[in-house]
Protein backbone atom coordinates (compact mmCIF):
# COMPACT_ATOMS: atom_id res chain seq x y z
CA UNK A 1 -7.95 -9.08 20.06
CA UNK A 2 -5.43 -6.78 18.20
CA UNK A 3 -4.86 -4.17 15.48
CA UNK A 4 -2.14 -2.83 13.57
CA UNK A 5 -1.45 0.77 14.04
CA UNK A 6 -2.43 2.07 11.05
CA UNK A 7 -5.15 4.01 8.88
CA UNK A 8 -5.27 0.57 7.33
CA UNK A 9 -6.64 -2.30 9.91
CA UNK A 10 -7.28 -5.59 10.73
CA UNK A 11 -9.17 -6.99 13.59
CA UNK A 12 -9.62 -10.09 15.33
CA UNK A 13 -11.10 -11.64 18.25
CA UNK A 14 -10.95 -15.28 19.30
CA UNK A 15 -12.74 -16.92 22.07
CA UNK A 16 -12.68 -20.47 23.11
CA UNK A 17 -16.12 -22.32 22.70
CA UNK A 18 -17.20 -25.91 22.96
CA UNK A 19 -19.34 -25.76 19.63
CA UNK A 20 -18.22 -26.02 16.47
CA UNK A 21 -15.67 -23.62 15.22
CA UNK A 22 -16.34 -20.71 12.89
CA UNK A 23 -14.90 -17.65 11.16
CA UNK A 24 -16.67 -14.63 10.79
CA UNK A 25 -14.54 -12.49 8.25
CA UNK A 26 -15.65 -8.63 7.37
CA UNK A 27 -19.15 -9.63 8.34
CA UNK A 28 -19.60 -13.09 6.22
CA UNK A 29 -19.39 -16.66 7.70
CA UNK A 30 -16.88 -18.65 6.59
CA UNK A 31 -16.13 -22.69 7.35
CA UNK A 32 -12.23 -23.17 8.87
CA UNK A 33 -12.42 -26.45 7.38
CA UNK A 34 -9.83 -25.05 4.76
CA UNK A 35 -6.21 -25.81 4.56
CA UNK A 36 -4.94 -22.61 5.51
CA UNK A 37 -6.86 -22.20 8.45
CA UNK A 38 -6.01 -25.46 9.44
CA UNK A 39 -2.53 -25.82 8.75
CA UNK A 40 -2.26 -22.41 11.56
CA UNK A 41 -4.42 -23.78 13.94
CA UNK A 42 -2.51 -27.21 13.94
CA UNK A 43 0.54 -25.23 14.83
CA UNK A 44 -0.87 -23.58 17.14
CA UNK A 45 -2.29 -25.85 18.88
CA UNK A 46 0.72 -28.23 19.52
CA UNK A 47 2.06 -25.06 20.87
CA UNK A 48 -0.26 -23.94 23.14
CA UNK A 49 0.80 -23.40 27.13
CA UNK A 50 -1.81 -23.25 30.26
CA UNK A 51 -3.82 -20.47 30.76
CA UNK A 52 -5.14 -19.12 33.83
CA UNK A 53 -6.62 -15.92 34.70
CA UNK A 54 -8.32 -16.05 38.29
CA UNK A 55 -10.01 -12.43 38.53
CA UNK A 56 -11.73 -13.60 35.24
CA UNK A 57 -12.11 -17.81 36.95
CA UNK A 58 -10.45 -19.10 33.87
CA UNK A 59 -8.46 -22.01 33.64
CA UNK A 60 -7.62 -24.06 30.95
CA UNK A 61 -5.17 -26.75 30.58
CA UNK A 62 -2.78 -27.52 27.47
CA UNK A 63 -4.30 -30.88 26.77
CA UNK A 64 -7.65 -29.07 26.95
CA UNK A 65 -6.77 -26.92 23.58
CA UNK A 66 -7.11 -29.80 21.31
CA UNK A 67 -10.74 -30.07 22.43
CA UNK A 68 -12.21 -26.59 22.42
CA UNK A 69 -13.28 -25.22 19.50
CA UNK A 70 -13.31 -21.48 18.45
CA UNK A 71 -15.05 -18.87 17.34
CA UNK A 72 -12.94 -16.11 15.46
CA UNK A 73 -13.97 -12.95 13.80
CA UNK A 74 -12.27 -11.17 11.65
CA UNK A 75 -12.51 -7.49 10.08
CA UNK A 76 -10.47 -5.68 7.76
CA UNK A 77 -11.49 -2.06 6.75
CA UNK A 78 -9.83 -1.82 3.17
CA UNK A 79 -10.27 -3.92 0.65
CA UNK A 80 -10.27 -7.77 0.54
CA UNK A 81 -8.69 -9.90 -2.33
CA UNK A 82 -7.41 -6.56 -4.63
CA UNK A 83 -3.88 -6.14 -4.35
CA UNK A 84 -3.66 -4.70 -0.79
CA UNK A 85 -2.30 -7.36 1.74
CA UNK A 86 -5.66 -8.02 3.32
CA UNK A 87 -4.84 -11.98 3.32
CA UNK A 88 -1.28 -11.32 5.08
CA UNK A 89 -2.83 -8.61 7.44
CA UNK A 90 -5.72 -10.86 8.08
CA UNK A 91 -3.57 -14.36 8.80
CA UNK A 92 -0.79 -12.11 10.70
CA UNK A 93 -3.58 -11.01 13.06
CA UNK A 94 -5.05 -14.40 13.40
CA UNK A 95 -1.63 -16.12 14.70
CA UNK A 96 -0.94 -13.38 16.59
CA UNK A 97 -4.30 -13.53 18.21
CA UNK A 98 -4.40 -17.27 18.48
CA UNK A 99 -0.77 -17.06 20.16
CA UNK A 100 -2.17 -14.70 22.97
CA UNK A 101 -5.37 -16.12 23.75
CA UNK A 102 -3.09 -20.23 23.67
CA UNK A 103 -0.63 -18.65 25.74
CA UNK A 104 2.26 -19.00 23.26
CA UNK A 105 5.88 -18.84 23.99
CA UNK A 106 7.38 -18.48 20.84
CA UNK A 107 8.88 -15.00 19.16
CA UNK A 108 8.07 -12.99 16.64
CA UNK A 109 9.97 -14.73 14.23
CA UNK A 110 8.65 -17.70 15.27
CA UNK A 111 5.55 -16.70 14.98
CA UNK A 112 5.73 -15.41 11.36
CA UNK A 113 6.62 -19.16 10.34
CA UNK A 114 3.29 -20.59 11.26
CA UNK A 115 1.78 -17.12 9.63
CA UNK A 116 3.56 -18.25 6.28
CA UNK A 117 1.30 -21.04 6.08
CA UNK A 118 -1.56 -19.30 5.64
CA UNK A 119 -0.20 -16.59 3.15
CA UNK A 120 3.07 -16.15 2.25
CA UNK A 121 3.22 -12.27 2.94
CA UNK A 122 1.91 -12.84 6.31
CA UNK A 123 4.95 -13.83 8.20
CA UNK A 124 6.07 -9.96 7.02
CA UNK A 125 3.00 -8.36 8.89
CA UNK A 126 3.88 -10.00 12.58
CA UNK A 127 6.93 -6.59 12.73
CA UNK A 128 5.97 -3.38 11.96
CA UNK A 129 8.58 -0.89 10.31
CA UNK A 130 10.52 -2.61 7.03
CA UNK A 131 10.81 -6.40 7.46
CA UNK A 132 12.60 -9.27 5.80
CA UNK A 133 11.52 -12.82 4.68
CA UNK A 134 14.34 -15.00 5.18
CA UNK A 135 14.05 -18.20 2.78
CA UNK A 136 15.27 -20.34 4.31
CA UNK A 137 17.21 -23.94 3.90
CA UNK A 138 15.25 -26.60 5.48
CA UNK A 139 13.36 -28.53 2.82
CA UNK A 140 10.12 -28.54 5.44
CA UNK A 141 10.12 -24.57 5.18
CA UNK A 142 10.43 -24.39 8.98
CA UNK A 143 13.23 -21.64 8.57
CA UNK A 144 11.47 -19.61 6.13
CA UNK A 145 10.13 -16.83 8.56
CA UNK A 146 10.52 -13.07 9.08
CA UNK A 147 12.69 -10.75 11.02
CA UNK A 148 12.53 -6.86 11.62
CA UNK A 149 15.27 -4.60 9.75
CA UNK A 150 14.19 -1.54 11.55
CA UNK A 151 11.03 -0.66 13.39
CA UNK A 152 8.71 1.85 12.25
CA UNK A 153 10.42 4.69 13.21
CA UNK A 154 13.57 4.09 11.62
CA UNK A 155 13.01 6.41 8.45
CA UNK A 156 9.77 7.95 10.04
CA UNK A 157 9.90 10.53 7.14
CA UNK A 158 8.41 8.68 4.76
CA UNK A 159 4.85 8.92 3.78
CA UNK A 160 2.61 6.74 1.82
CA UNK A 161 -0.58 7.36 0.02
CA UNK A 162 -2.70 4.68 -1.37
CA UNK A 163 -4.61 5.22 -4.48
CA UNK A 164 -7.47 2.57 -4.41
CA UNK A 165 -7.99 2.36 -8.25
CA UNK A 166 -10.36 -0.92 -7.46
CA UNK A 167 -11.39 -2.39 -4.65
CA UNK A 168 -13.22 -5.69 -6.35
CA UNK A 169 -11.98 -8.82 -5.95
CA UNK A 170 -8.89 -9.45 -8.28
CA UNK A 171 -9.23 -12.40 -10.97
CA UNK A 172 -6.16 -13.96 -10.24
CA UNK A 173 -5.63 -14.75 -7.09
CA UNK A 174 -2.01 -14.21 -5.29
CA UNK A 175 -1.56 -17.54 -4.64
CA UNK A 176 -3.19 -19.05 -8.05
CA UNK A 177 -0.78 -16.47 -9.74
CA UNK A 178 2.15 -17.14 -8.25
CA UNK A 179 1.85 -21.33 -8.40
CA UNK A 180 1.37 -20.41 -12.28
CA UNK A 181 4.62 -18.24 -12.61
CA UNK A 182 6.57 -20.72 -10.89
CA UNK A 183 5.31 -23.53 -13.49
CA UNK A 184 5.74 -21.70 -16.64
CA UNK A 185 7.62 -17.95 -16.23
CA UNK A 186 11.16 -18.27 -17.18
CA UNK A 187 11.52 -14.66 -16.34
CA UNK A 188 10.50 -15.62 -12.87
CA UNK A 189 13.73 -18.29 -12.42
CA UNK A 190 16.17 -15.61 -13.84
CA UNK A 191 14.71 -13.15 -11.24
CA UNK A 192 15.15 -15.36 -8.27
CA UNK A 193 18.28 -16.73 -8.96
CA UNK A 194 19.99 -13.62 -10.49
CA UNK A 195 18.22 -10.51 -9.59
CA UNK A 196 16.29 -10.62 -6.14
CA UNK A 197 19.38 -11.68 -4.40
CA UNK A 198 21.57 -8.70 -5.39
CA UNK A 199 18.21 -6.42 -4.59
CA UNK A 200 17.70 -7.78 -1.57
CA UNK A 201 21.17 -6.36 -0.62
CA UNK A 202 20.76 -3.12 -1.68
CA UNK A 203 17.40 -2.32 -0.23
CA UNK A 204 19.11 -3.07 3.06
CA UNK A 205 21.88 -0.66 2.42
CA UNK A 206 19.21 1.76 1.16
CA UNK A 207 16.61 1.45 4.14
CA UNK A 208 19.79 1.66 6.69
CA UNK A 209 21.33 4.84 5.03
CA UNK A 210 18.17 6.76 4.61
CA UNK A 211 18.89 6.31 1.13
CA UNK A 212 16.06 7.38 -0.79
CA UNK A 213 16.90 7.36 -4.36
CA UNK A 214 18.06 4.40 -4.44
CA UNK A 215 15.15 2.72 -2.00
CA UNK A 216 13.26 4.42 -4.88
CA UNK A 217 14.71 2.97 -7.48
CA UNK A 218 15.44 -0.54 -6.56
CA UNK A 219 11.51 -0.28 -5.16
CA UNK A 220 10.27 0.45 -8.61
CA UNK A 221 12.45 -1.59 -10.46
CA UNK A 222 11.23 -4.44 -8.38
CA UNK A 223 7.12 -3.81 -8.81
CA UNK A 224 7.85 -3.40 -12.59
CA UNK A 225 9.64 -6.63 -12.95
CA UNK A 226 7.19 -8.44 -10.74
CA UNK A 227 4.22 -7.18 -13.34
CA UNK A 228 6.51 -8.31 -15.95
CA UNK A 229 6.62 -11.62 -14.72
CA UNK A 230 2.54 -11.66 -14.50
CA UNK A 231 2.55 -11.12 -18.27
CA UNK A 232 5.34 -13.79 -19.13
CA UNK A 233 3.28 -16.27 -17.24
CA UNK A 234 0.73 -18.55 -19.12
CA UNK A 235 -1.72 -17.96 -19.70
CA UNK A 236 -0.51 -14.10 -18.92
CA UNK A 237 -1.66 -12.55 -15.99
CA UNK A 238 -2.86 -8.86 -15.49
CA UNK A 239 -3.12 -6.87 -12.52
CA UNK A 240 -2.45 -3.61 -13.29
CA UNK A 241 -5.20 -1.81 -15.59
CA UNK A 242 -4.93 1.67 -17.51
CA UNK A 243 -5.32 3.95 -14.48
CA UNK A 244 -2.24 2.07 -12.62
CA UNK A 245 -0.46 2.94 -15.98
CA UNK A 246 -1.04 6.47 -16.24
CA UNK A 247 -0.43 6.76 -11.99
CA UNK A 248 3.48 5.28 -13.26
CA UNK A 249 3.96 7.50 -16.03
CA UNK A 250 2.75 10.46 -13.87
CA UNK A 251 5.47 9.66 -11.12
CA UNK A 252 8.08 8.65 -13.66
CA UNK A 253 7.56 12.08 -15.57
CA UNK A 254 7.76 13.90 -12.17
CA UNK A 255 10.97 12.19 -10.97
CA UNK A 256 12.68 12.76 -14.56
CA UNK A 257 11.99 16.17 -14.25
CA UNK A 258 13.54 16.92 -10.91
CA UNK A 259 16.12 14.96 -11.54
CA UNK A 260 16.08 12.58 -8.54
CA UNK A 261 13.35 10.40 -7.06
CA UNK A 262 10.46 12.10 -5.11
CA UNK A 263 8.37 9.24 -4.97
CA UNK A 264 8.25 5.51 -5.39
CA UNK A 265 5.39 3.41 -6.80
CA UNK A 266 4.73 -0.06 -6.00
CA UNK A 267 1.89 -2.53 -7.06
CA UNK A 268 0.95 -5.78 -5.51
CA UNK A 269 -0.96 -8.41 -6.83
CA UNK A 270 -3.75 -6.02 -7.80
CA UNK A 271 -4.50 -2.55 -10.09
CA UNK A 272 -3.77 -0.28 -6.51
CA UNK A 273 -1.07 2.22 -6.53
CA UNK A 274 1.55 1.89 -3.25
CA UNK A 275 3.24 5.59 -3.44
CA UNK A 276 5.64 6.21 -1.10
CA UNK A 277 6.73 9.70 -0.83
CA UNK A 278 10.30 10.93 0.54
CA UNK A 279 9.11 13.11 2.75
CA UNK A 280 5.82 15.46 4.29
CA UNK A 281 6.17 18.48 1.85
CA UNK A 282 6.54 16.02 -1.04
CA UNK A 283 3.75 14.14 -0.05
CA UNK A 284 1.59 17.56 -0.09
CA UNK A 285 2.48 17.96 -3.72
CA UNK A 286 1.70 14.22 -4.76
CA UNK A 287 -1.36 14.78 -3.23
CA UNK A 288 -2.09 17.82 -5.49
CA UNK A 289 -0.93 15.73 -8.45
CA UNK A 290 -3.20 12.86 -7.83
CA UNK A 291 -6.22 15.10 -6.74
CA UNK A 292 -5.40 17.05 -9.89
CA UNK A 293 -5.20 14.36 -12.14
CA UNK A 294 -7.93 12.02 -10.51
CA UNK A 295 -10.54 14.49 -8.87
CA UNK A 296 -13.60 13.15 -7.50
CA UNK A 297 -16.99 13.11 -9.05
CA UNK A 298 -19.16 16.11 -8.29
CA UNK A 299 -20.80 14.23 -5.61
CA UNK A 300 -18.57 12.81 -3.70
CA UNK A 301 -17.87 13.60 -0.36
CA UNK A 302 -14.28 14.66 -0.10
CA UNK A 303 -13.77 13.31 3.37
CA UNK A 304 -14.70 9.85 1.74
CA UNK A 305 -12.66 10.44 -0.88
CA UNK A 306 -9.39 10.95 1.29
CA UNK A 307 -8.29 8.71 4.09
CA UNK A 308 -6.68 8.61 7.32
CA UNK A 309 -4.21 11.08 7.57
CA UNK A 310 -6.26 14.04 6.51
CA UNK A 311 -3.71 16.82 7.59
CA UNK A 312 -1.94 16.04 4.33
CA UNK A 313 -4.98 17.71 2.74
CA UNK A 314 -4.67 20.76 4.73
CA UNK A 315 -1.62 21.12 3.94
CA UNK A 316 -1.97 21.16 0.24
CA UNK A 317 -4.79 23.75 0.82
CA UNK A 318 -7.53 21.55 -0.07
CA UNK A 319 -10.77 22.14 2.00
CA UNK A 320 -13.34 21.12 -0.83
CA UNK A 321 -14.25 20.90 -4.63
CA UNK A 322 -13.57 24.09 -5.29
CA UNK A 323 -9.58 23.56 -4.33
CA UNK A 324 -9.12 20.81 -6.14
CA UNK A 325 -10.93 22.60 -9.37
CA UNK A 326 -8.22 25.30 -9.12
CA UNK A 327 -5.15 23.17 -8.67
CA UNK A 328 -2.61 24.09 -11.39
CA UNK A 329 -1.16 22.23 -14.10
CA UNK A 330 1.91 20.48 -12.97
CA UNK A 331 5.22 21.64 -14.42
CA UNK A 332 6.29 18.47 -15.97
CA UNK A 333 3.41 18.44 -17.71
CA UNK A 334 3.65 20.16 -21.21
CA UNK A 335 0.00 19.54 -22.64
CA UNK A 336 -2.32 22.81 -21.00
CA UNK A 337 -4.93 20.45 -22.20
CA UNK A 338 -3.86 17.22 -19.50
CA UNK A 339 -6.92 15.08 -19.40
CA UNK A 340 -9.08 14.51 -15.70
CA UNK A 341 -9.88 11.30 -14.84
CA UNK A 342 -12.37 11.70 -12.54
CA UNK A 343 -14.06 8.63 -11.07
CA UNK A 344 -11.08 6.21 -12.48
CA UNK A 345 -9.85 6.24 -8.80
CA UNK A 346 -12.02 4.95 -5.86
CA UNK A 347 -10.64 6.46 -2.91
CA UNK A 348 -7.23 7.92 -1.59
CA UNK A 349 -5.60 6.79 1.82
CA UNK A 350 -3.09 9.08 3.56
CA UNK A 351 -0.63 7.05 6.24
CA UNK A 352 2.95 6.30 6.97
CA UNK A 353 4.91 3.04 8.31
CA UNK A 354 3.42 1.27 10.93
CA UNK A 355 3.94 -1.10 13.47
CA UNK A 356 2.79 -4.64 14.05
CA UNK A 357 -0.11 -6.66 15.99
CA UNK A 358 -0.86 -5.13 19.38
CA UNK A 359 -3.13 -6.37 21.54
CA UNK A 360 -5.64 -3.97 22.81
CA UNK A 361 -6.99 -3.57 26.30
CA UNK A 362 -10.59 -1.93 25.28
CA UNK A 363 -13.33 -5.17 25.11
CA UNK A 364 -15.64 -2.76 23.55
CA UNK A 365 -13.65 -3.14 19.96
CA UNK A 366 -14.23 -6.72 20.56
CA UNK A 367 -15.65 -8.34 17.52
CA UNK A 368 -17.33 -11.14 19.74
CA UNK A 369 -19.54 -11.07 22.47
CA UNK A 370 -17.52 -12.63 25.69
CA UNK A 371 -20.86 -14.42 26.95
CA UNK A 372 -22.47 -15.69 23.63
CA UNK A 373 -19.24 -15.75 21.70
CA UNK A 374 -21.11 -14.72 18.49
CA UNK A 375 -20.20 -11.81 16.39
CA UNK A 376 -21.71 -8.52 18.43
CA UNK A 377 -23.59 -7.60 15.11
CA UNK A 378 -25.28 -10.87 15.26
């Protein structure tokens, strides 16, 4: 069983049965007849070492994998299927899970290959801090896999807050969108052959040097041209909606006016805004931008309303409704008359960079029940 170390979780338990395997994912039943599932599994599998554990009388034999079916399940608490990572967190956690429990030899790296085959972003979420996907040569893919730059404490002054402008399940999905690019986006051929390449270089200056303007920069750059190839796709693609628009033009107007970044914005496959702030005191003011900007309806409870790291809100003097009613105007922002969108956002979450899988040592956040193997819920 194992977790990332972060406001924003996945977590899986697998135990070995002899009935028919299932996957129980954020409380719904679903077949692993599918590819994805499948293709890990395989890999895992033909992998897998003895395991014994003699306090426990366990004691299965390699050969003995290929007959024991499983029964995995699966939670994620933030959104599935809307722009967030939940399929790379979710298949990350599953190899890494299925490597432990098999008795796995293999690295990291290793590891993040077999993760690729269930969704491409995957092999990224076996390292925690800021991680590389290395494409590779071999025309069977089995050197496209990830390795770490820097852990998580590397550039430890960053923080990131999440605005959750939707958490419904996206149209598109990542891996519909992207076989579609590929097949008709020219834009998407001059990006990887010209432009990634030379990024790719320059974020790993910028991430090494504590470089922030340009990490901002080439981070921004990147998420707009990305979106841009979503709309020169056909039939066009879109993500983003009119509240990811306005959360852009906020941070761009706010970065103009200081002259140098403050924050970067990314979006994923999905309408949610990534904003990665420079440093504690400027995430504090972003905070009081976006509460300012996108307050929460009257009846919302402001602890729902802003996740995980909640001392962010403290600092920025917030304690309730009545804060956030008397923020000020921002500077940059000429018009006294700035229109509220209240509601337009679902939910903030406060957190910073974090690590990878861990395996945790308390059975009482196991998902399964060790003697029935069923879900605990169930």
């Amino acid at each position: 069983m194992i977790a990332s170390a972060s406001p924003l979780i996945p977590i899986t338990s697998v135990l070995p049965q002899p009935l028919p395997s299932v996957l129980a994912l954020t409380k719904i039943e679903i077949s692993l007849g599918g590819g994805r599932y499948q293709n890990c599994l395989k890999e895992i599998r033909s992998r897998a070492c003895d395991v014994e554990d003699t306090e426990k009388g366990i004691k299965i034999e390699k050969k003995d994998w290929q007959k024991l079916h499983l029964h995995i399940a699966s939670f994620n608490n933030f959104p599935t299927a809307a722009g967030l990572a939940s399929s790379a967190a979710g298949f990350a956690c599953l190899v890494f899970s299925l490597a432990k429990l098999m008795n796995l030899k293999e690295n990291q790296s290793q590891l993040s290959a077999i993760a690729r085959q269930g969704s491409g972003s995957a092999c990224r979420s076996l390292f925690g801090g800021f991680v590389k996907w290395i494409l590779g040569k071999e025309g069977n893919g089995s050197d496209s896999l990830a390795v770490q730059l820097v852990d998580e404490e590397h550039w430890n002054d960053l923080v990131i807050i999440i605005a959750v402008v939707s958490s419904r399940q996206k149209e598109t999905s990542s891996t519909t969108g992207m076989r579609e690019s590929v097949e008709t986006s020219l834009l998407l051929q001059h990006r990887a052959k010209e432009v990634v390449p030379k990024r790719i270089v320059q974020m790993e200056e910028a991430i090494q040097n504590h470089d922030f303007s340009s990490f901002a920069q080439l981070t921004c750059a990147d998420s707009n041209q990305f979106h841009a190839v979503c709309l020169d796709t056909s039939p066009p693609i879109f993500y983003m909606n009119d509240t990811s628009h306005r959360i852009i033009s906020y941070v761009e107007r706010w970065n103009r006016s200081v002259g140098s970044p403050q924050v970067a914005y990314t979006f994923d496959a999905g309408p949610n805004a990534v904003l990665i702030a420079r440093n504690r005191k400027i995430a504090t003011e972003l905070l009081q931008r976006l509460l300012f900007f996108f307050p929460p309806n009257s009846e919302t409870d402001l602890n729902s309303y802003v996740l995980g790291d909640k001392s962010i809100l403290r600092d920025a003097g917030i304690d309730g409704m009545k804060d956030i009613e008397a923020l000020p105007l921002p500077p940059e922002i000429n018009n006294i008359s700035a229109q509220k969108y209240s509601g337009d956002v679902n939910y903030f979450i406060c957190t910073r960079p974090g690590g990878g899988p861990v395996l945790l040592s308390d059975d009482s956040k196991a998902l399964l029940n060790p003697k029935s193997g069923l879900p605990k819920e169930a």
